[in-house]
PDB file of N, CA and C in Angstrom:
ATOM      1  N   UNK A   1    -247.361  99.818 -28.558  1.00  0.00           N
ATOM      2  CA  UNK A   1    -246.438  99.340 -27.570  1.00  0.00           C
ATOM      3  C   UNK A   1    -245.223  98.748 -28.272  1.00  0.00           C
ATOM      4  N   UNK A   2    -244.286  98.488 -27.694  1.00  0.00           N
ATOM      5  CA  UNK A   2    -242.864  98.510 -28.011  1.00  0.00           C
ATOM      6  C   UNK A   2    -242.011  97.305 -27.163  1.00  0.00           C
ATOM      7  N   UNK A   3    -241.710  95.842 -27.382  1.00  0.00           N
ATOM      8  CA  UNK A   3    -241.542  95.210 -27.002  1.00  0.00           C
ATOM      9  C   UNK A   3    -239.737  95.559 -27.600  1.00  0.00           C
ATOM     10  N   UNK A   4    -238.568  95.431 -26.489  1.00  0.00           N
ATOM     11  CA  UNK A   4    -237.438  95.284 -27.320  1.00  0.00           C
ATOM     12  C   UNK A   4    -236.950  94.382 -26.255  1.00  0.00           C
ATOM     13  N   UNK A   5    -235.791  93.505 -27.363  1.00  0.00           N
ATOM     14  CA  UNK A   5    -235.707  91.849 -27.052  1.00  0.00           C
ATOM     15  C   UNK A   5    -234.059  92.099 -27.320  1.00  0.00           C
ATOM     16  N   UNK A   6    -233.363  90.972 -27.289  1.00  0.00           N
ATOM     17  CA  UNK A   6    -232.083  90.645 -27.276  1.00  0.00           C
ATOM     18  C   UNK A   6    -232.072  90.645 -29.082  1.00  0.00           C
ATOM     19  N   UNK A   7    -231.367  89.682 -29.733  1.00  0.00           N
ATOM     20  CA  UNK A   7    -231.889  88.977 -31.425  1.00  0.00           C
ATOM     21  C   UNK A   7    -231.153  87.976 -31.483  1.00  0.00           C
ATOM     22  N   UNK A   8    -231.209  87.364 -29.624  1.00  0.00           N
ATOM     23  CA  UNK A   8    -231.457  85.800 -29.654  1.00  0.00           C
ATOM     24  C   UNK A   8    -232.746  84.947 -29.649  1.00  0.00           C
ATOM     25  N   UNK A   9    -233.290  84.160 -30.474  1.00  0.00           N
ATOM     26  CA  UNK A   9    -234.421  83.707 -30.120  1.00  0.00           C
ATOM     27  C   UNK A   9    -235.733  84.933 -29.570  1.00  0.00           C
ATOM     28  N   UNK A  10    -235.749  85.570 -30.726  1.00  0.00           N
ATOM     29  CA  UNK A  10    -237.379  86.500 -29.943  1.00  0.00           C
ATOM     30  C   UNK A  10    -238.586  85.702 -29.791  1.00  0.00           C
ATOM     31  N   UNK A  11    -238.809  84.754 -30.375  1.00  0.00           N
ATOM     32  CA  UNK A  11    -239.820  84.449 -30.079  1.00  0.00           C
ATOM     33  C   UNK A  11    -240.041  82.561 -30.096  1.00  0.00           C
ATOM     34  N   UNK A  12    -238.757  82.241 -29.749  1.00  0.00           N
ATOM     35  CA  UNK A  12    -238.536  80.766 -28.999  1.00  0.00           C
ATOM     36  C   UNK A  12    -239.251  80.235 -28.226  1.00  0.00           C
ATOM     37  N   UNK A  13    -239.155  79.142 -27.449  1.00  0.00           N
ATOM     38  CA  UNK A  13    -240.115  78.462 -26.692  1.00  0.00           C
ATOM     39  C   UNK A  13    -239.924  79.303 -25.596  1.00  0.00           C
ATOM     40  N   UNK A  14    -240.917  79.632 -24.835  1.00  0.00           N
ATOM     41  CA  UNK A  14    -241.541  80.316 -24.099  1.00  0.00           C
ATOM     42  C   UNK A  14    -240.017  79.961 -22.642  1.00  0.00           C
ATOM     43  N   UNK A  15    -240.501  78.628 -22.178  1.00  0.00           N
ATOM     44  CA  UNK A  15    -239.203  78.122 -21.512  1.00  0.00           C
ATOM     45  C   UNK A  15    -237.427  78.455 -21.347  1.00  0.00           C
ATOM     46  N   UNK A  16    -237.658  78.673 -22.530  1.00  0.00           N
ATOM     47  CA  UNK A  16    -235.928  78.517 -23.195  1.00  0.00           C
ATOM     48  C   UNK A  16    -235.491  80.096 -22.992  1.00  0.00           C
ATOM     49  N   UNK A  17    -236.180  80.702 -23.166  1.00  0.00           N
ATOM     50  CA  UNK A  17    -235.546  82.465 -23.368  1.00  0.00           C
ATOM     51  C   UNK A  17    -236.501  83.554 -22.957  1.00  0.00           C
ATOM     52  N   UNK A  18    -235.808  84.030 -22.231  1.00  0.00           N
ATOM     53  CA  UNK A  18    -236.690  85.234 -21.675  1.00  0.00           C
ATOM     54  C   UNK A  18    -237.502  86.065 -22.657  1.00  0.00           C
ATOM     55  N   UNK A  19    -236.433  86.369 -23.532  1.00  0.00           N
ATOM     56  CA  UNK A  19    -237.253  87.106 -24.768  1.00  0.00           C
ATOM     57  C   UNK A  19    -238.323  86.314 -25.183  1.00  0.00           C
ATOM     58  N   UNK A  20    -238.339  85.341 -25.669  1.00  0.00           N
ATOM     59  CA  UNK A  20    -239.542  84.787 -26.256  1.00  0.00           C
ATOM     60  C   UNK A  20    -240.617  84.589 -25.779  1.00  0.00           C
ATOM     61  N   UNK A  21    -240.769  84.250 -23.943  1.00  0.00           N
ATOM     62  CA  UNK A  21    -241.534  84.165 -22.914  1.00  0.00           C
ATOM     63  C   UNK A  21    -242.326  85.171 -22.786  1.00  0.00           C
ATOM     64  N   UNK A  22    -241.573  86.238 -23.200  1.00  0.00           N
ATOM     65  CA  UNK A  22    -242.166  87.758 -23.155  1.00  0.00           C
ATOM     66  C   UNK A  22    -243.018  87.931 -24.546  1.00  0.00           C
ATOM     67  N   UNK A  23    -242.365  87.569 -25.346  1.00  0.00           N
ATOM     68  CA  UNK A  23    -243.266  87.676 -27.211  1.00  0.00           C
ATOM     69  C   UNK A  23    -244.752  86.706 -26.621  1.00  0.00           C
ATOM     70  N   UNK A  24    -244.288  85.665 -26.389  1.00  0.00           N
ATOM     71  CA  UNK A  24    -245.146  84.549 -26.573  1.00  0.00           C
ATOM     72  C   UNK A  24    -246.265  85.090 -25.546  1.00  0.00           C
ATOM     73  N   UNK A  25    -245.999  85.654 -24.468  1.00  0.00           N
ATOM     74  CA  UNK A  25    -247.388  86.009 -23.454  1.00  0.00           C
ATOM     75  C   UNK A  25    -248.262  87.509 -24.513  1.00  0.00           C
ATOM     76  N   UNK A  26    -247.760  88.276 -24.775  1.00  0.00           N
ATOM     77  CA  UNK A  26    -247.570  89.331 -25.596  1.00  0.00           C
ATOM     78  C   UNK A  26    -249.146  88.854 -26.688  1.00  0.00           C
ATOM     79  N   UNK A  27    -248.339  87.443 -27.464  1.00  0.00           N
ATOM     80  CA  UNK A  27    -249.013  87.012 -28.742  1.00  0.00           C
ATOM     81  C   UNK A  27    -250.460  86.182 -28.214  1.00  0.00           C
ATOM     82  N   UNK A  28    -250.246  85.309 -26.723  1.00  0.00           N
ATOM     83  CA  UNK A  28    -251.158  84.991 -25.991  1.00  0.00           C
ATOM     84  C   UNK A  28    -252.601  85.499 -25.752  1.00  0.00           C
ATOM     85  N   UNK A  29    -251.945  86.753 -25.528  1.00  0.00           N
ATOM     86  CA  UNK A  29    -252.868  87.946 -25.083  1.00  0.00           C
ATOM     87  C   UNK A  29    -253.437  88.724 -26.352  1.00  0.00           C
ATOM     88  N   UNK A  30    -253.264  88.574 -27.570  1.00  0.00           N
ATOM     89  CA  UNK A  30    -253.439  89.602 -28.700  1.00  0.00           C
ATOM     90  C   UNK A  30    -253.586  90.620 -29.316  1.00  0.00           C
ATOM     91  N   UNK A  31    -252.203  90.544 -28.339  1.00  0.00           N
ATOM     92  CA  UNK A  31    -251.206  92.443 -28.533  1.00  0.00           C
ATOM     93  C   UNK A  31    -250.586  92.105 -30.182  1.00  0.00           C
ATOM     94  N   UNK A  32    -250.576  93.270 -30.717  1.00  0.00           N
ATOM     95  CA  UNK A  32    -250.039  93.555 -31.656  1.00  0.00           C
ATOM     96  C   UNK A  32    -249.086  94.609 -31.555  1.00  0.00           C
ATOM     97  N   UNK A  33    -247.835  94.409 -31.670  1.00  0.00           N
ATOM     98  CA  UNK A  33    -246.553  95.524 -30.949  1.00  0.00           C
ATOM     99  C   UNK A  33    -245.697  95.334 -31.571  1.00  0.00           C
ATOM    100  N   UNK A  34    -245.089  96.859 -31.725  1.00  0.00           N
ATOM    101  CA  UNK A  34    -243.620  96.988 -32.455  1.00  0.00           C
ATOM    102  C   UNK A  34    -242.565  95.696 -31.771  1.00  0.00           C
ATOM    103  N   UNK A  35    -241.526  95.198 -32.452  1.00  0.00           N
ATOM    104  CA  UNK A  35    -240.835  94.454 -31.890  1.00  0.00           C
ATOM    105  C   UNK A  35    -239.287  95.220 -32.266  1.00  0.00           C
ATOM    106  N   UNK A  36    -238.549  95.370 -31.084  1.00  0.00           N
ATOM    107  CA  UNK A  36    -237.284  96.457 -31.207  1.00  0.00           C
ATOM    108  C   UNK A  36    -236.244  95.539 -31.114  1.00  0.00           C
ATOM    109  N   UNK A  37    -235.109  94.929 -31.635  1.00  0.00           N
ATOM    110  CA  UNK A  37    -234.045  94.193 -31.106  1.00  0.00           C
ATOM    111  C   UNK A  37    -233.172  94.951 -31.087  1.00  0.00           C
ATOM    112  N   UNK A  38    -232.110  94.609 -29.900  1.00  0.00           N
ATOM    113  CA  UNK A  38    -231.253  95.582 -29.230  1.00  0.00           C
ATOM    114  C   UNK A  38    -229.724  94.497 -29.543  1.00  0.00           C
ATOM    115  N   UNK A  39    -228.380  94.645 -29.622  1.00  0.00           N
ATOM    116  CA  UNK A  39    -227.195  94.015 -30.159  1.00  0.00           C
ATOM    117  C   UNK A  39    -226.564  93.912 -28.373  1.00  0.00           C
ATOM    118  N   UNK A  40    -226.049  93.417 -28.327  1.00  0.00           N
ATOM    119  CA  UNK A  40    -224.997  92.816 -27.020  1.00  0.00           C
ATOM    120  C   UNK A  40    -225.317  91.716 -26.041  1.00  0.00           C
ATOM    121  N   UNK A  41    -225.974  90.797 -26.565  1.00  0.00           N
ATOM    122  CA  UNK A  41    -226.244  89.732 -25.924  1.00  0.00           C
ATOM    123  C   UNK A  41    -225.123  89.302 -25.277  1.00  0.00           C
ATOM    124  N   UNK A  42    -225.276  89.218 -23.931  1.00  0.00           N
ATOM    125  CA  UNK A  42    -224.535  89.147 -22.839  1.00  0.00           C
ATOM    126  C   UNK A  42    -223.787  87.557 -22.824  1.00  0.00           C
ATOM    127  N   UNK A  43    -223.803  86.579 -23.183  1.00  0.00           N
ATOM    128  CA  UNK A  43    -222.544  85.400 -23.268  1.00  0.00           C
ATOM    129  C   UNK A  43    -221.927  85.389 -24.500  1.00  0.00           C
ATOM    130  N   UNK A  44    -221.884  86.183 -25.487  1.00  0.00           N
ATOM    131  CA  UNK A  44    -220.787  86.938 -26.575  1.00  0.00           C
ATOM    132  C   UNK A  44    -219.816  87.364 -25.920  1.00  0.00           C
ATOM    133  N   UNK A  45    -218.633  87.126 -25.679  1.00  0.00           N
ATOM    134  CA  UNK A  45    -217.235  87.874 -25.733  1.00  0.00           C
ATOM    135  C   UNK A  45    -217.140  89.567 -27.058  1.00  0.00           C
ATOM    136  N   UNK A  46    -217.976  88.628 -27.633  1.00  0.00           N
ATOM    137  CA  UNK A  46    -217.782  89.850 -29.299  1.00  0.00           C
ATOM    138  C   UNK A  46    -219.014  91.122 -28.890  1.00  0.00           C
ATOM    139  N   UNK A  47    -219.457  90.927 -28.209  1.00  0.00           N
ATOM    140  CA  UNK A  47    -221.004  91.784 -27.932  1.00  0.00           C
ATOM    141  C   UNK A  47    -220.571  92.673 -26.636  1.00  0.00           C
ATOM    142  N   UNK A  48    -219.660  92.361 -25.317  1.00  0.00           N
ATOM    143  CA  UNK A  48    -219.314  93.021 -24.246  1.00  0.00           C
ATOM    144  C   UNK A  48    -219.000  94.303 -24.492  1.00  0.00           C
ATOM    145  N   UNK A  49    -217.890  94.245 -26.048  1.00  0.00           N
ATOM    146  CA  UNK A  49    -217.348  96.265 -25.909  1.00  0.00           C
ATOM    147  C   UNK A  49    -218.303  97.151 -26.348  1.00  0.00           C
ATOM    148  N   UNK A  50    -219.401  96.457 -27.337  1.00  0.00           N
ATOM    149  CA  UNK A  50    -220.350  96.987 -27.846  1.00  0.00           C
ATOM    150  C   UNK A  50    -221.828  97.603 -27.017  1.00  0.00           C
ATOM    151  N   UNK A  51    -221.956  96.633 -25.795  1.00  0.00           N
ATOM    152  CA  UNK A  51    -223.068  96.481 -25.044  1.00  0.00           C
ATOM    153  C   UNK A  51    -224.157  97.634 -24.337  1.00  0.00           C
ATOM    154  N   UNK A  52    -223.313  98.309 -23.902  1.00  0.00           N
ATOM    155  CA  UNK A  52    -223.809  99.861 -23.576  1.00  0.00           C
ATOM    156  C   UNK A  52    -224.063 100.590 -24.398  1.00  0.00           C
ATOM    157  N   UNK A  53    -223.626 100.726 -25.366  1.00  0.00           N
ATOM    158  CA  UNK A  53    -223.614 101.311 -26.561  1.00  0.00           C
ATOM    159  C   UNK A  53    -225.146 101.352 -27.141  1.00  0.00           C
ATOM    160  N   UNK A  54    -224.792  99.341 -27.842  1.00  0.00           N
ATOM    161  CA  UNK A  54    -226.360  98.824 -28.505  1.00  0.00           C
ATOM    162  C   UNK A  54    -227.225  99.338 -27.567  1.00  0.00           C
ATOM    163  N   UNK A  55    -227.462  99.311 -26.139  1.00  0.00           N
ATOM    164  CA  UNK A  55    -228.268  98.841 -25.474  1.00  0.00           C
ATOM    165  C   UNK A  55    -228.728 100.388 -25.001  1.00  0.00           C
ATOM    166  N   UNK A  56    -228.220 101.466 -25.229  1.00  0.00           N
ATOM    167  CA  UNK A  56    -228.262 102.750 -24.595  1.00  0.00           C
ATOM    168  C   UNK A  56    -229.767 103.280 -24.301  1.00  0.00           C
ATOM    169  N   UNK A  57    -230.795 102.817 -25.418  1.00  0.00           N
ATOM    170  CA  UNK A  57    -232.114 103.113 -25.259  1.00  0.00           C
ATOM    171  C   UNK A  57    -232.880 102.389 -24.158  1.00  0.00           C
ATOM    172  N   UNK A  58    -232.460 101.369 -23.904  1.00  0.00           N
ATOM    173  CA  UNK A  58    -233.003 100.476 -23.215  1.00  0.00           C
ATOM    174  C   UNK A  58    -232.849 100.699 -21.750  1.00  0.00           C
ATOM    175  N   UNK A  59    -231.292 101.524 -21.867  1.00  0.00           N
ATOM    176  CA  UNK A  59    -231.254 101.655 -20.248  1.00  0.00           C
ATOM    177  C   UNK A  59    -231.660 103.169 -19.908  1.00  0.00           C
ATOM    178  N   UNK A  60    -231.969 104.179 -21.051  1.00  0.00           N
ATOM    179  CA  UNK A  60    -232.529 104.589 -20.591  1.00  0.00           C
ATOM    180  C   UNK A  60    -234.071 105.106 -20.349  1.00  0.00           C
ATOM    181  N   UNK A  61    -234.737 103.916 -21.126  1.00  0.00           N
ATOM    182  CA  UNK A  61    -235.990 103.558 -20.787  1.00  0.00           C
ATOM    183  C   UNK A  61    -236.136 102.880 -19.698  1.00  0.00           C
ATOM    184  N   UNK A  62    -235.019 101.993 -19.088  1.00  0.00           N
ATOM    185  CA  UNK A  62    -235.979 101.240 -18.272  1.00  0.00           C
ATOM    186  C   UNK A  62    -234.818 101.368 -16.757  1.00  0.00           C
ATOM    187  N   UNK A  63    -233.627 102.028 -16.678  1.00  0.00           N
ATOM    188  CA  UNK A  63    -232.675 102.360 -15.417  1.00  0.00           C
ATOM    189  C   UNK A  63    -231.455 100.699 -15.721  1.00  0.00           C
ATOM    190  N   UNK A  64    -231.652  99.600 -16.608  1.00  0.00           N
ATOM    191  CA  UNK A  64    -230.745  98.511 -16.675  1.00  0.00           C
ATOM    192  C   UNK A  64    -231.072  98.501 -18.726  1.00  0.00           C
ATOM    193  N   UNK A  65    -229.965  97.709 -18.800  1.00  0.00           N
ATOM    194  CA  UNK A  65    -229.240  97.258 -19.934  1.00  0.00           C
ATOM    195  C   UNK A  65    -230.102  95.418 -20.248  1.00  0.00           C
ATOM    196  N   UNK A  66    -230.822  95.507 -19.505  1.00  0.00           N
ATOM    197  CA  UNK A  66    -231.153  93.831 -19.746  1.00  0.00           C
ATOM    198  C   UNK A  66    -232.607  94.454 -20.764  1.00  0.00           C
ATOM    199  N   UNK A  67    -232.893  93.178 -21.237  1.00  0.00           N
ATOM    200  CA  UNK A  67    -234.128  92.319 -21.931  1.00  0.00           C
ATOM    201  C   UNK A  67    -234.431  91.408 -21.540  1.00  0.00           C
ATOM    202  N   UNK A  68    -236.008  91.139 -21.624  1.00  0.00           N
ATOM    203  CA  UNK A  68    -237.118  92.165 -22.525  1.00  0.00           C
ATOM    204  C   UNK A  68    -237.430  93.318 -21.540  1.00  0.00           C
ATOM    205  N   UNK A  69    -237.762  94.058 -22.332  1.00  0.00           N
ATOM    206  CA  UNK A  69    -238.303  95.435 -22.047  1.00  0.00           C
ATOM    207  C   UNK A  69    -239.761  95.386 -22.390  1.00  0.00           C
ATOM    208  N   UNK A  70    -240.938  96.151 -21.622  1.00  0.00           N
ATOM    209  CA  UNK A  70    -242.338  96.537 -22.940  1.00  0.00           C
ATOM    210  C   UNK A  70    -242.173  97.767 -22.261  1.00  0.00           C
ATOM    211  N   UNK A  71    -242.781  98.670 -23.186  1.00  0.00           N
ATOM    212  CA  UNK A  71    -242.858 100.047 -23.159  1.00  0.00           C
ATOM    213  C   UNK A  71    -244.307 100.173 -23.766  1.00  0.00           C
ATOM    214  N   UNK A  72    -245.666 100.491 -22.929  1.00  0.00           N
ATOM    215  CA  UNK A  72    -246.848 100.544 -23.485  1.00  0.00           C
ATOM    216  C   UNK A  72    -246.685 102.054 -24.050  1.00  0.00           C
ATOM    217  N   UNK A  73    -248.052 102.344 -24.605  1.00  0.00           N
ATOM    218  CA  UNK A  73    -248.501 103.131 -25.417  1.00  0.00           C
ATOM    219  C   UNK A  73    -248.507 104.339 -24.372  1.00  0.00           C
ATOM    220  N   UNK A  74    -248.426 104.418 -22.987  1.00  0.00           N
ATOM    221  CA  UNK A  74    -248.482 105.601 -22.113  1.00  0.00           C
ATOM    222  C   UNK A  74    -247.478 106.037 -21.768  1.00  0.00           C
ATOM    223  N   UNK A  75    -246.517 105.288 -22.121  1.00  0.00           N
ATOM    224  CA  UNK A  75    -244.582 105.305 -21.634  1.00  0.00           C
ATOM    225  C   UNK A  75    -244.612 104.605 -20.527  1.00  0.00           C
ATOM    226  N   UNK A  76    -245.294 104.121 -20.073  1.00  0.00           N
ATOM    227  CA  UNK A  76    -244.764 102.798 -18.685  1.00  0.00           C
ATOM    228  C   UNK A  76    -243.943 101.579 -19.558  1.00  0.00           C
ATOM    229  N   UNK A  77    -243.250 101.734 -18.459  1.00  0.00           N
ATOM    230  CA  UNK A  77    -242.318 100.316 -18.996  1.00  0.00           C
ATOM    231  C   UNK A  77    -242.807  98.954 -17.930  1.00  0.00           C
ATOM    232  N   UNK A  78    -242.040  97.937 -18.373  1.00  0.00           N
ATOM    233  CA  UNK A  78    -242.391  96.761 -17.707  1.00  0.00           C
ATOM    234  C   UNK A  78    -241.676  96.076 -18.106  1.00  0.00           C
ATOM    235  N   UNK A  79    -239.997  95.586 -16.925  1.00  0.00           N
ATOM    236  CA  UNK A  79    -238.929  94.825 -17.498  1.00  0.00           C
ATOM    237  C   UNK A  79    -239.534  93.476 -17.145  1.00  0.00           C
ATOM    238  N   UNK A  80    -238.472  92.981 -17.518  1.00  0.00           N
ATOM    239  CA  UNK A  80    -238.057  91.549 -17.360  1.00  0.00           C
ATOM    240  C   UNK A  80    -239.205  90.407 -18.190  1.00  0.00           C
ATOM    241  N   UNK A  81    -238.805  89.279 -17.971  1.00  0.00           N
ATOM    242  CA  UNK A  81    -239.942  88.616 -18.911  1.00  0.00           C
ATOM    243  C   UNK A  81    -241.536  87.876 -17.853  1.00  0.00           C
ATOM    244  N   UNK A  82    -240.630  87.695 -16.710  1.00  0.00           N
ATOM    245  CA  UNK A  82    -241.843  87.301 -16.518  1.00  0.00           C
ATOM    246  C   UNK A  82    -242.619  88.703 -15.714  1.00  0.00           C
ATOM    247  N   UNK A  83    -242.807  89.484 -15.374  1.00  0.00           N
ATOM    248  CA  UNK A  83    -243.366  90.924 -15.341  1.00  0.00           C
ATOM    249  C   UNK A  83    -244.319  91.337 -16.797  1.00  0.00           C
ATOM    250  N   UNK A  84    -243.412  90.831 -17.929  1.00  0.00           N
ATOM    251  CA  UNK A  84    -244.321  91.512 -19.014  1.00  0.00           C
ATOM    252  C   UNK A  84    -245.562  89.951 -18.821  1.00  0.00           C
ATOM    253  N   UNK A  85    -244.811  88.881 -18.541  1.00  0.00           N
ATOM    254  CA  UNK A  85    -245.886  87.859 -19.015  1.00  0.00           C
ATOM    255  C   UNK A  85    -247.278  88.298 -18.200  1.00  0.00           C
ATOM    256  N   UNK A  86    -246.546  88.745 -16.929  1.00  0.00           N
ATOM    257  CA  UNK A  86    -247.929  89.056 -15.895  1.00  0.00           C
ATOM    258  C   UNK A  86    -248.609  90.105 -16.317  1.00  0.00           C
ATOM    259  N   UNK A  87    -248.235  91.017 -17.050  1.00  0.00           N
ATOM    260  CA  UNK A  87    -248.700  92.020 -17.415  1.00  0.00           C
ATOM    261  C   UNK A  87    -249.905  91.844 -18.245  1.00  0.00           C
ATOM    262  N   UNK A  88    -249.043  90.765 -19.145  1.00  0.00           N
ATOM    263  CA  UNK A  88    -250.146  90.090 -20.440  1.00  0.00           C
ATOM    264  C   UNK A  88    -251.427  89.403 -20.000  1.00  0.00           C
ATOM    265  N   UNK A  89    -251.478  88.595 -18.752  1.00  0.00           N
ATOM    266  CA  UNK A  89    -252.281  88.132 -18.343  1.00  0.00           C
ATOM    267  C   UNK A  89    -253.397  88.931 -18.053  1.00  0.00           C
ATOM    268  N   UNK A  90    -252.771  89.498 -17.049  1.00  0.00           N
ATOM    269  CA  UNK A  90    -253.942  90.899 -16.313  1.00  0.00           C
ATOM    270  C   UNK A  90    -254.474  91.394 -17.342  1.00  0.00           C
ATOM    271  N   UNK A  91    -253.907  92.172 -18.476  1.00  0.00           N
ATOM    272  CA  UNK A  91    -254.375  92.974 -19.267  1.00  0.00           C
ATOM    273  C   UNK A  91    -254.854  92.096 -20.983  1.00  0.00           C
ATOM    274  N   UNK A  92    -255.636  91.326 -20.546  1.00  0.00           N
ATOM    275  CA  UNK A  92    -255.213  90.270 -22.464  1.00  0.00           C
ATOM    276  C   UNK A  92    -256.389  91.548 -23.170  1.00  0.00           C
ATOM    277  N   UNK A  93    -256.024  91.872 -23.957  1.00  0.00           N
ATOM    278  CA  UNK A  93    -256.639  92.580 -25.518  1.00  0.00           C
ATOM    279  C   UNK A  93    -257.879  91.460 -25.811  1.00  0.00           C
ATOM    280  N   UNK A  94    -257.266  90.454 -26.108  1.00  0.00           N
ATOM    281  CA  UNK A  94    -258.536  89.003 -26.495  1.00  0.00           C
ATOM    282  C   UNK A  94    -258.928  88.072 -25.376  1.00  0.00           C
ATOM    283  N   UNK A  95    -259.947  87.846 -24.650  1.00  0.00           N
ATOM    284  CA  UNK A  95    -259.799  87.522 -23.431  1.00  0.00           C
ATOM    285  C   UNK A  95    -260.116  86.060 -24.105  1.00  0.00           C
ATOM    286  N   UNK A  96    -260.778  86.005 -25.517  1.00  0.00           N
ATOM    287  CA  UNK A  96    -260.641  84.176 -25.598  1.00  0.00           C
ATOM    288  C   UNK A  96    -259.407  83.679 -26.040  1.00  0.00           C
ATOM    289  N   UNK A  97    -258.395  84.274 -26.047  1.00  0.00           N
ATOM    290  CA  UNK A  97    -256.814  83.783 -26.676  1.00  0.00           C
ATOM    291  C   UNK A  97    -256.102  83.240 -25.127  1.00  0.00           C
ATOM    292  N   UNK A  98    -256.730  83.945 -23.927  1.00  0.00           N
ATOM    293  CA  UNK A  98    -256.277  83.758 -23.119  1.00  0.00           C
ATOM    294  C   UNK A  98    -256.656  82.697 -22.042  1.00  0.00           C
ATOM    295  N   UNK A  99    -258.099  82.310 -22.545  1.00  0.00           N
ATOM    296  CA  UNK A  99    -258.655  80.905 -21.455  1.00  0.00           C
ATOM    297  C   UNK A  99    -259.615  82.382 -20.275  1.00  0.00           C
ATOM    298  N   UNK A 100    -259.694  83.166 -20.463  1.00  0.00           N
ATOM    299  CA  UNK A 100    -260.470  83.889 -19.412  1.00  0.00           C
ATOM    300  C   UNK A 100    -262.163  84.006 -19.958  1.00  0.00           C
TER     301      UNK A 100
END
């Protein structure tokens, strides 16, 4: 699986950044996954002309330009962060990492 993130904070406090919210449920669960960072973080002025560009895989894996993305091992995707977190839950790899 294929987690791709902004390469602000990937794996920050869970709170603070979507991306990391998404790593951190990910690491919760004890997935082990490619980690992809994508360039145009959206409150850059310097990142806007670039954005479509960096981001071209992403949108067309997932129909938008945002992060996080997961892309499992079957080609399903699963945007946004808290979607992957739910994802992580439902599905934990280690069910004692997770309190289940």
């Amino acid at each position: 699986m294929i987690l791709y993130t902004c390469n602000q904070k990937t794996h920050g406090p869970a709170f603070a950044h979507p991306c990391g919210k998404a790593g951190k449920a990910l690491d919760a669960a004890g997935y082990d996954y490619e980690l992809k960072t994508v360039g145009g973080y959206r409150l850059m002025p310097w990142t806007w002309g670039s954005r479509d560009e960096d981001r071209a895989e992403v949108k067309e894996l997932s129909g938008t330009n945002e992060v996080p993305i997961l892309v499992l091992d079957g080609g399903e995707v699963v945007s946004g962060s808290g979607a992957i977190a739910r994802w992580a839950k439902e599905h934990p790899l280690s069910p004692a990492k997770t309190g289940s």
